[in-house]
N, C-alpha and C. Protein backbone atom coordinates (compact mmCIF):
# COMPACT_ATOMS: atom_id res chain seq x y z
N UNK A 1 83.60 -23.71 2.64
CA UNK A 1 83.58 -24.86 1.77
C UNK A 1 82.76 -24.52 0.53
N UNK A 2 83.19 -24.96 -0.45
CA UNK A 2 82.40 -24.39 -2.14
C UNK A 2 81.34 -25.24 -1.85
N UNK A 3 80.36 -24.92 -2.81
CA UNK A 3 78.88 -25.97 -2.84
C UNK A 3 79.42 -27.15 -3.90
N UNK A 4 79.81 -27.14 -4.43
CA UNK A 4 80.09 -28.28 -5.28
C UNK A 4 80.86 -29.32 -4.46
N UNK A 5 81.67 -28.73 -3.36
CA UNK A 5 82.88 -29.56 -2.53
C UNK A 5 81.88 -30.38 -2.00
N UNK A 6 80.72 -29.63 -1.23
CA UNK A 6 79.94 -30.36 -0.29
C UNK A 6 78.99 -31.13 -0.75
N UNK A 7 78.39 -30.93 -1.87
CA UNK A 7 77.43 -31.64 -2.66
C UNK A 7 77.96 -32.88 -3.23
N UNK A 8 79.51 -33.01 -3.25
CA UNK A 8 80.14 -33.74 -3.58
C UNK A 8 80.31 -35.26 -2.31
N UNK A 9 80.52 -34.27 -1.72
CA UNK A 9 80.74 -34.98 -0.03
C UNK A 9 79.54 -35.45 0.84
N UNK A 10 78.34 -34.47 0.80
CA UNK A 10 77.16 -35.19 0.56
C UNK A 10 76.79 -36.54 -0.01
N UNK A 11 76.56 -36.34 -1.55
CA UNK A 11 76.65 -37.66 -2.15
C UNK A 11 77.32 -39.12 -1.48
N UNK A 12 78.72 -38.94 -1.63
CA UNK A 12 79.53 -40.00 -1.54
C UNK A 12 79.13 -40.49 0.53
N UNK A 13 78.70 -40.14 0.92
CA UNK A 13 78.17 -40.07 2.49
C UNK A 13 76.86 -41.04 2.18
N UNK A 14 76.29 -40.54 1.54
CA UNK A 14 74.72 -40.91 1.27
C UNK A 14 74.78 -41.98 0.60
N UNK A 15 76.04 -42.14 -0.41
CA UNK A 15 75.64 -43.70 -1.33
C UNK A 15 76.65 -44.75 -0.35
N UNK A 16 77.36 -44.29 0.34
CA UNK A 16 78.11 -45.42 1.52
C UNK A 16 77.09 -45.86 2.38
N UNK A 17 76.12 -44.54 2.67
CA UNK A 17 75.48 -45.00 3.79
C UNK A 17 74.06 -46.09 3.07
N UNK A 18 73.98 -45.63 2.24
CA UNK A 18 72.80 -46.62 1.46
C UNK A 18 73.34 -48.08 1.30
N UNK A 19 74.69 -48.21 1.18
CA UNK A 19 75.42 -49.30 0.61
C UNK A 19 75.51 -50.14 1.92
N UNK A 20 75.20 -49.45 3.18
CA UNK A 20 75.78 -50.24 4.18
C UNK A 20 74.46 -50.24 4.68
N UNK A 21 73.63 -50.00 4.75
CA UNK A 21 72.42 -49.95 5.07
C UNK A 21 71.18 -51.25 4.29
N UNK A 22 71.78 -51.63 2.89
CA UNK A 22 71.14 -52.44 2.19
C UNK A 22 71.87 -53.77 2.30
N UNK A 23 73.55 -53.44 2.91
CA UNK A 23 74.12 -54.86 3.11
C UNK A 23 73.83 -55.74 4.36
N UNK A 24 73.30 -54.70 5.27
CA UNK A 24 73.12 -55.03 7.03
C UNK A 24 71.51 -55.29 6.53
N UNK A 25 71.10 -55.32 5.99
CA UNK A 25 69.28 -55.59 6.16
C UNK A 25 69.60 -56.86 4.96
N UNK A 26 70.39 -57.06 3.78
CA UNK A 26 70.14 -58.44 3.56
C UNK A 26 71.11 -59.19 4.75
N UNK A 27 72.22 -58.84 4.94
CA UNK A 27 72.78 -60.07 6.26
C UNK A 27 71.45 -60.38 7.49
N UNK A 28 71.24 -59.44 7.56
CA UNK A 28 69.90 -59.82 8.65
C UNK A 28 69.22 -60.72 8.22
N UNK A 29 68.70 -60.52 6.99
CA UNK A 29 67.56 -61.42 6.50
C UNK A 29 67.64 -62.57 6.26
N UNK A 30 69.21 -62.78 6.07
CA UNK A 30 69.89 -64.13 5.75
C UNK A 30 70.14 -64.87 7.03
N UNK A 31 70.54 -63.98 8.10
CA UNK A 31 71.09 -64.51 9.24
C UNK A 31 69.45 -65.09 10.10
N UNK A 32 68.26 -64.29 9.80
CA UNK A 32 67.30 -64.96 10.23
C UNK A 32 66.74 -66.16 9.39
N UNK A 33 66.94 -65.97 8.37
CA UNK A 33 66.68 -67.55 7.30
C UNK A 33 67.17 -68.64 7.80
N UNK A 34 68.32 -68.33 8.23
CA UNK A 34 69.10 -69.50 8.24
C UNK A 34 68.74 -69.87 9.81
N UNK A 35 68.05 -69.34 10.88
CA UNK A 35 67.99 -69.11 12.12
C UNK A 35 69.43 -68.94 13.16
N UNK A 36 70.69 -67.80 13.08
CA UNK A 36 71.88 -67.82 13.23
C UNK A 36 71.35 -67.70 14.51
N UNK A 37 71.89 -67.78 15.65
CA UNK A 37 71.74 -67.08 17.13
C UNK A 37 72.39 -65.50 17.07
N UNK A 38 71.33 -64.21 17.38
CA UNK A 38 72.19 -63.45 17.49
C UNK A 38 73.11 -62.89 18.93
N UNK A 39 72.76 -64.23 19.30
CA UNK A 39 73.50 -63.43 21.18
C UNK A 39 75.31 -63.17 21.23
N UNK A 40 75.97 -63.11 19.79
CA UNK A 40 77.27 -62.77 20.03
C UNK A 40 77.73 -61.90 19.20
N UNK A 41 78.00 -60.36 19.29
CA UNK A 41 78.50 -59.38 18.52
C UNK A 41 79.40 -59.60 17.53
N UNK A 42 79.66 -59.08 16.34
CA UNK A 42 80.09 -59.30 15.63
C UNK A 42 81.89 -58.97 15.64
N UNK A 43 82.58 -60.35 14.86
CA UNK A 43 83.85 -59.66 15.18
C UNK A 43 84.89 -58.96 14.39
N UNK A 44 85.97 -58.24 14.49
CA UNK A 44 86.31 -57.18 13.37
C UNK A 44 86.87 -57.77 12.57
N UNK A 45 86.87 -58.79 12.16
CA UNK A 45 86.86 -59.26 10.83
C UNK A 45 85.70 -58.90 9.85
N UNK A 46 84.68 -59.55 10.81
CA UNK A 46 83.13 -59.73 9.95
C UNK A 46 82.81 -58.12 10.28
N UNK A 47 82.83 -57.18 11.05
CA UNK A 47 82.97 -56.38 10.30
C UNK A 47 83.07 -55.42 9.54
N UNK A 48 84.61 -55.99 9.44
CA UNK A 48 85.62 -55.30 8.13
C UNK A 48 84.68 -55.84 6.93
N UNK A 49 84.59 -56.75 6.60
CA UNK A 49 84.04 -57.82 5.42
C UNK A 49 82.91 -56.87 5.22
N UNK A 50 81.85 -56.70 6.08
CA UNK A 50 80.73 -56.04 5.65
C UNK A 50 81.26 -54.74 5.34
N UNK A 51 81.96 -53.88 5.75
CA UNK A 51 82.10 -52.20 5.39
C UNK A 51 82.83 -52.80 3.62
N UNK A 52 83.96 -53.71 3.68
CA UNK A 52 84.36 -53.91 2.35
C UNK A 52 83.61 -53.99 1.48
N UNK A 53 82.97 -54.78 1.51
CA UNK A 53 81.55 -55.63 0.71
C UNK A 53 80.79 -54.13 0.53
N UNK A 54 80.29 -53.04 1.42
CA UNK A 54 79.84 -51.92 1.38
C UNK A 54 80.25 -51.30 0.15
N UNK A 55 81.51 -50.58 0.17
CA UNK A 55 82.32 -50.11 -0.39
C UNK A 55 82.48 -50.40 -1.77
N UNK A 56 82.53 -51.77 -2.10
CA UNK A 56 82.57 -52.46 -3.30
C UNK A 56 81.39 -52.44 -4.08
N UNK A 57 80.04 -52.00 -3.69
CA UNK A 57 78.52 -51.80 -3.90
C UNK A 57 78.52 -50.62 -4.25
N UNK A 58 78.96 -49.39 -3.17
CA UNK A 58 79.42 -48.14 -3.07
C UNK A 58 79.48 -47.65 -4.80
N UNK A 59 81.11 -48.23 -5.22
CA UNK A 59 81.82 -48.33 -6.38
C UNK A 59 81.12 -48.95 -7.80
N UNK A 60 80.42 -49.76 -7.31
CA UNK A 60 79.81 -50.79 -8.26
C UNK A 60 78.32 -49.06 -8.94
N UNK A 61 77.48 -48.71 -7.97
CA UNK A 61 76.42 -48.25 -8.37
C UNK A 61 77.13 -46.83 -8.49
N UNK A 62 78.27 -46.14 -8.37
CA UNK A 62 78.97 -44.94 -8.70
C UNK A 62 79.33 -45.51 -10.05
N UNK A 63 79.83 -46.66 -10.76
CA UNK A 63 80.08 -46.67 -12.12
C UNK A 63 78.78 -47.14 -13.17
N UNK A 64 77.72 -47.59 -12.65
CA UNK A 64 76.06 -47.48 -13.26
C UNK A 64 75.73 -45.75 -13.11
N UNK A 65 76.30 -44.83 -12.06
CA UNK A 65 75.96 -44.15 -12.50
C UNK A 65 76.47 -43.47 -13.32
N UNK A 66 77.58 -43.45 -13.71
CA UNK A 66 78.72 -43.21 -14.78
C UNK A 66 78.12 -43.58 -15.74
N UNK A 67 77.72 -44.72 -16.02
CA UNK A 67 77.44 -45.11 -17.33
C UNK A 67 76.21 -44.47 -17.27
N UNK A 68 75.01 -44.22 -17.06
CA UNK A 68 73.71 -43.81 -17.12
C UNK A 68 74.09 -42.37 -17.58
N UNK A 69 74.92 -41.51 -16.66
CA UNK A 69 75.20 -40.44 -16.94
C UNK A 69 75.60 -39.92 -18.63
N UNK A 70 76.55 -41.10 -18.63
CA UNK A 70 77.05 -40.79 -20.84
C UNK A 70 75.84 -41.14 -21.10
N UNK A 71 74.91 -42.34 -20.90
CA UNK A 71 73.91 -42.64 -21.66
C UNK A 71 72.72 -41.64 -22.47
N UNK A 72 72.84 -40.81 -20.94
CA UNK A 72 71.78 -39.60 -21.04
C UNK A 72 72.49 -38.81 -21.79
N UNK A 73 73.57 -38.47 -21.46
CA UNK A 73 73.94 -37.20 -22.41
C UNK A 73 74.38 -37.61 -23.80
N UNK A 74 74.46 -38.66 -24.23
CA UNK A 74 74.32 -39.36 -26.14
C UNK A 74 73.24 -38.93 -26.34
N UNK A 75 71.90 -39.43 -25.46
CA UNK A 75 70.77 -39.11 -25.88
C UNK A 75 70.30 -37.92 -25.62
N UNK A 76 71.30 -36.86 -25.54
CA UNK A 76 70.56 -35.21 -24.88
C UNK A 76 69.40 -35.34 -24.02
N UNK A 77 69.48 -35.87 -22.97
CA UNK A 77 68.39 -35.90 -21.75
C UNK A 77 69.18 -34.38 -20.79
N UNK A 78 70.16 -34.38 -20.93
CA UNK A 78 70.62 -33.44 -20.16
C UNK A 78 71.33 -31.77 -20.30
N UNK A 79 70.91 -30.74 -19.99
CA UNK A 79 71.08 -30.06 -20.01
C UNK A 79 72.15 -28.53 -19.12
N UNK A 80 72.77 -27.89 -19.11
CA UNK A 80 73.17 -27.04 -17.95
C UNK A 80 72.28 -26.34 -17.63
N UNK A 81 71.90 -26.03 -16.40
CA UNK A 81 70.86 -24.84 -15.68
C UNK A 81 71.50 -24.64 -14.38
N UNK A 82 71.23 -22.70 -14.32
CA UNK A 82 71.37 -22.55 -13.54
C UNK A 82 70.05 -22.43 -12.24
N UNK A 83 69.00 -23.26 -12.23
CA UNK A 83 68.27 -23.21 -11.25
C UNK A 83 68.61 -24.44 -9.98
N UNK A 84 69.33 -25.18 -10.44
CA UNK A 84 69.61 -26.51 -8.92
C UNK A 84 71.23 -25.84 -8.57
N UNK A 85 71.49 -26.66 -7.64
CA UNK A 85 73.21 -26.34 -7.19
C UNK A 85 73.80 -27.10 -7.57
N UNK A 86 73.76 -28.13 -8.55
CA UNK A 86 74.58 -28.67 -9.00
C UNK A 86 74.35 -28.60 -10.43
N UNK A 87 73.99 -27.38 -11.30
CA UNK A 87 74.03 -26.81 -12.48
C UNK A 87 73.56 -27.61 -13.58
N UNK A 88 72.79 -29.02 -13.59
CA UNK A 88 72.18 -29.43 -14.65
C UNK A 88 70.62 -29.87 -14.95
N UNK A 89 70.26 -29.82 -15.93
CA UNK A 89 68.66 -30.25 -15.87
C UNK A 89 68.71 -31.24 -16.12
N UNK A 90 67.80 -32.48 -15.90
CA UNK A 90 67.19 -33.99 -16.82
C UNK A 90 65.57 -33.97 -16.71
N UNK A 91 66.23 -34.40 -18.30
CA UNK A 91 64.75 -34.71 -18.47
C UNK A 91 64.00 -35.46 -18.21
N UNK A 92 63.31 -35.14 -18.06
CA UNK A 92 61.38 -35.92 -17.68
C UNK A 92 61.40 -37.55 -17.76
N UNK A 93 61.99 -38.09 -19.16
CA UNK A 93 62.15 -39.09 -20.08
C UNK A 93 63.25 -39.94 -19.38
N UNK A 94 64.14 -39.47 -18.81
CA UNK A 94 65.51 -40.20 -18.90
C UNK A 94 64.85 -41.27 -18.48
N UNK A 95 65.04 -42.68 -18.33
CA UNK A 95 64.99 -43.90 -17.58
C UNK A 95 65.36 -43.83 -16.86
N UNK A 96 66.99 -43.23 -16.66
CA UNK A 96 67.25 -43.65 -15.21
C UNK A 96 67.93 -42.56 -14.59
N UNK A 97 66.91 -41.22 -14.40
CA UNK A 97 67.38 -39.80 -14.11
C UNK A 97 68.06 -40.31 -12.68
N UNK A 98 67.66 -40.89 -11.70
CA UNK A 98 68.31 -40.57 -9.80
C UNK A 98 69.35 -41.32 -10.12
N UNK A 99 70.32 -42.27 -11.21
CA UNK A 99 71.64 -42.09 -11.14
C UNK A 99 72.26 -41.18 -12.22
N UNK A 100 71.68 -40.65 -13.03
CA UNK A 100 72.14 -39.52 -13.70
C UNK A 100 72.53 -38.11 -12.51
N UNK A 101 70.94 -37.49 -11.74
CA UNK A 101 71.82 -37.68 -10.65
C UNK A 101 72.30 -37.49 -9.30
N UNK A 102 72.86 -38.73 -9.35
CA UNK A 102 73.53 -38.89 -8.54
C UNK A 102 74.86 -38.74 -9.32
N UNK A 103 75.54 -38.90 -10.26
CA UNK A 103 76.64 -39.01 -10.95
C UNK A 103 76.74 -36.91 -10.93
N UNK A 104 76.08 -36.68 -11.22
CA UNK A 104 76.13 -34.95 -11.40
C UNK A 104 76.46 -34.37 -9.96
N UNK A 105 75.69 -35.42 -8.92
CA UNK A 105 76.27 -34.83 -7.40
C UNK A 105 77.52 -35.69 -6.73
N UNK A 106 78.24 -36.03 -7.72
CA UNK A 106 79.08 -37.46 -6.73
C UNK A 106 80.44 -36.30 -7.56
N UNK A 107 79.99 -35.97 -8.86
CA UNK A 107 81.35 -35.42 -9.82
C UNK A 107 80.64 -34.20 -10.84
N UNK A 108 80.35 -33.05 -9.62
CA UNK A 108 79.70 -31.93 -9.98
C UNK A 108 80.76 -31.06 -11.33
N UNK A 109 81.77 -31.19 -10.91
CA UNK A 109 82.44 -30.30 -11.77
C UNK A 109 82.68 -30.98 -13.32
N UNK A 110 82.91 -32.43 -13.26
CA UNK A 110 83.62 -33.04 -14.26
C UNK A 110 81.77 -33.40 -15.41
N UNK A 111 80.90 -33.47 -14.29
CA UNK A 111 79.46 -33.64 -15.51
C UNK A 111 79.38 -32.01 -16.07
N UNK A 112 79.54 -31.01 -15.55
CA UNK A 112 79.18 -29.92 -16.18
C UNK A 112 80.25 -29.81 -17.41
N UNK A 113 81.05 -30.01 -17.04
CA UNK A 113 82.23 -30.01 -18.30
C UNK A 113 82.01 -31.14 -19.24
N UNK A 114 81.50 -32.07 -18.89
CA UNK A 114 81.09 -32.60 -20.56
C UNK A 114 79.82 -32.49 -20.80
N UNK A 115 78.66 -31.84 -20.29
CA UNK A 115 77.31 -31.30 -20.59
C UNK A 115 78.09 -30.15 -21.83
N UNK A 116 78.99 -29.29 -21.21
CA UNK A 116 79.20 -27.97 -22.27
C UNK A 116 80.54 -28.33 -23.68
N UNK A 117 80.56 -29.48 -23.46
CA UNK A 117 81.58 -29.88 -24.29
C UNK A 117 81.11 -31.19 -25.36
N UNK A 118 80.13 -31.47 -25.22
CA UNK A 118 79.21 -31.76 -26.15
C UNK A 118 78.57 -30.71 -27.35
């Protein structure tokens, strides 16, 4: 498997699993607010609804990081290097370097190509 394949596959693993991980801890929090009973498992509707709802979060913070990503590179925060495995530097400055990236590890090949095409 190339490193970029997996760094790729990595990522997208890690921001599902964050996505489903932040949707099940607010349903919790809600489901204890409201005092729900939890003595009956959930059913595959509810959830389907939650992995959807996941997914849709998933998508939502993959296109913030899209946008963060151009942001930085208008403002030259970003550079190619070959010292990480996914071939770019950020700078110190960026505001919002961990979705810059994350956008560099979600779409390793397609950020290096507009880092050098700038």
């Amino acid at each position: 498997m190339q490193t970029t394949l997996s760094i790729t596959l990595r990522a997208h693993a890690v921001l599902l699993s964050a996505s489903v991980a932040v949707l099940t801890a607010a349903c919790l929090f809600i489901v204890l607010l409201l005092r729900v009973p939890l003595d009956r498992p959930g059913t595959f509707g509810l959830r389907t609804m939650v992995f959807v709802i996941a997914v849709l979060g998933a998508l939502f913070v993959r296109h913030k990081a899209s946008c963060a990503f151009k942001a930085a590179l208008q403002n030259r925060q970003i550079l190619l290097s070959d010292v990480n495995a996914n071939g770019i530097s950020i700078s110190n400055d960026c505001p919002h370097a961990w979705l810059v990236q994350m956008y560099a590890e979600l779409c390793p090949v397609a950020a290096r190509r507009q880092i050098a095409a700038r």
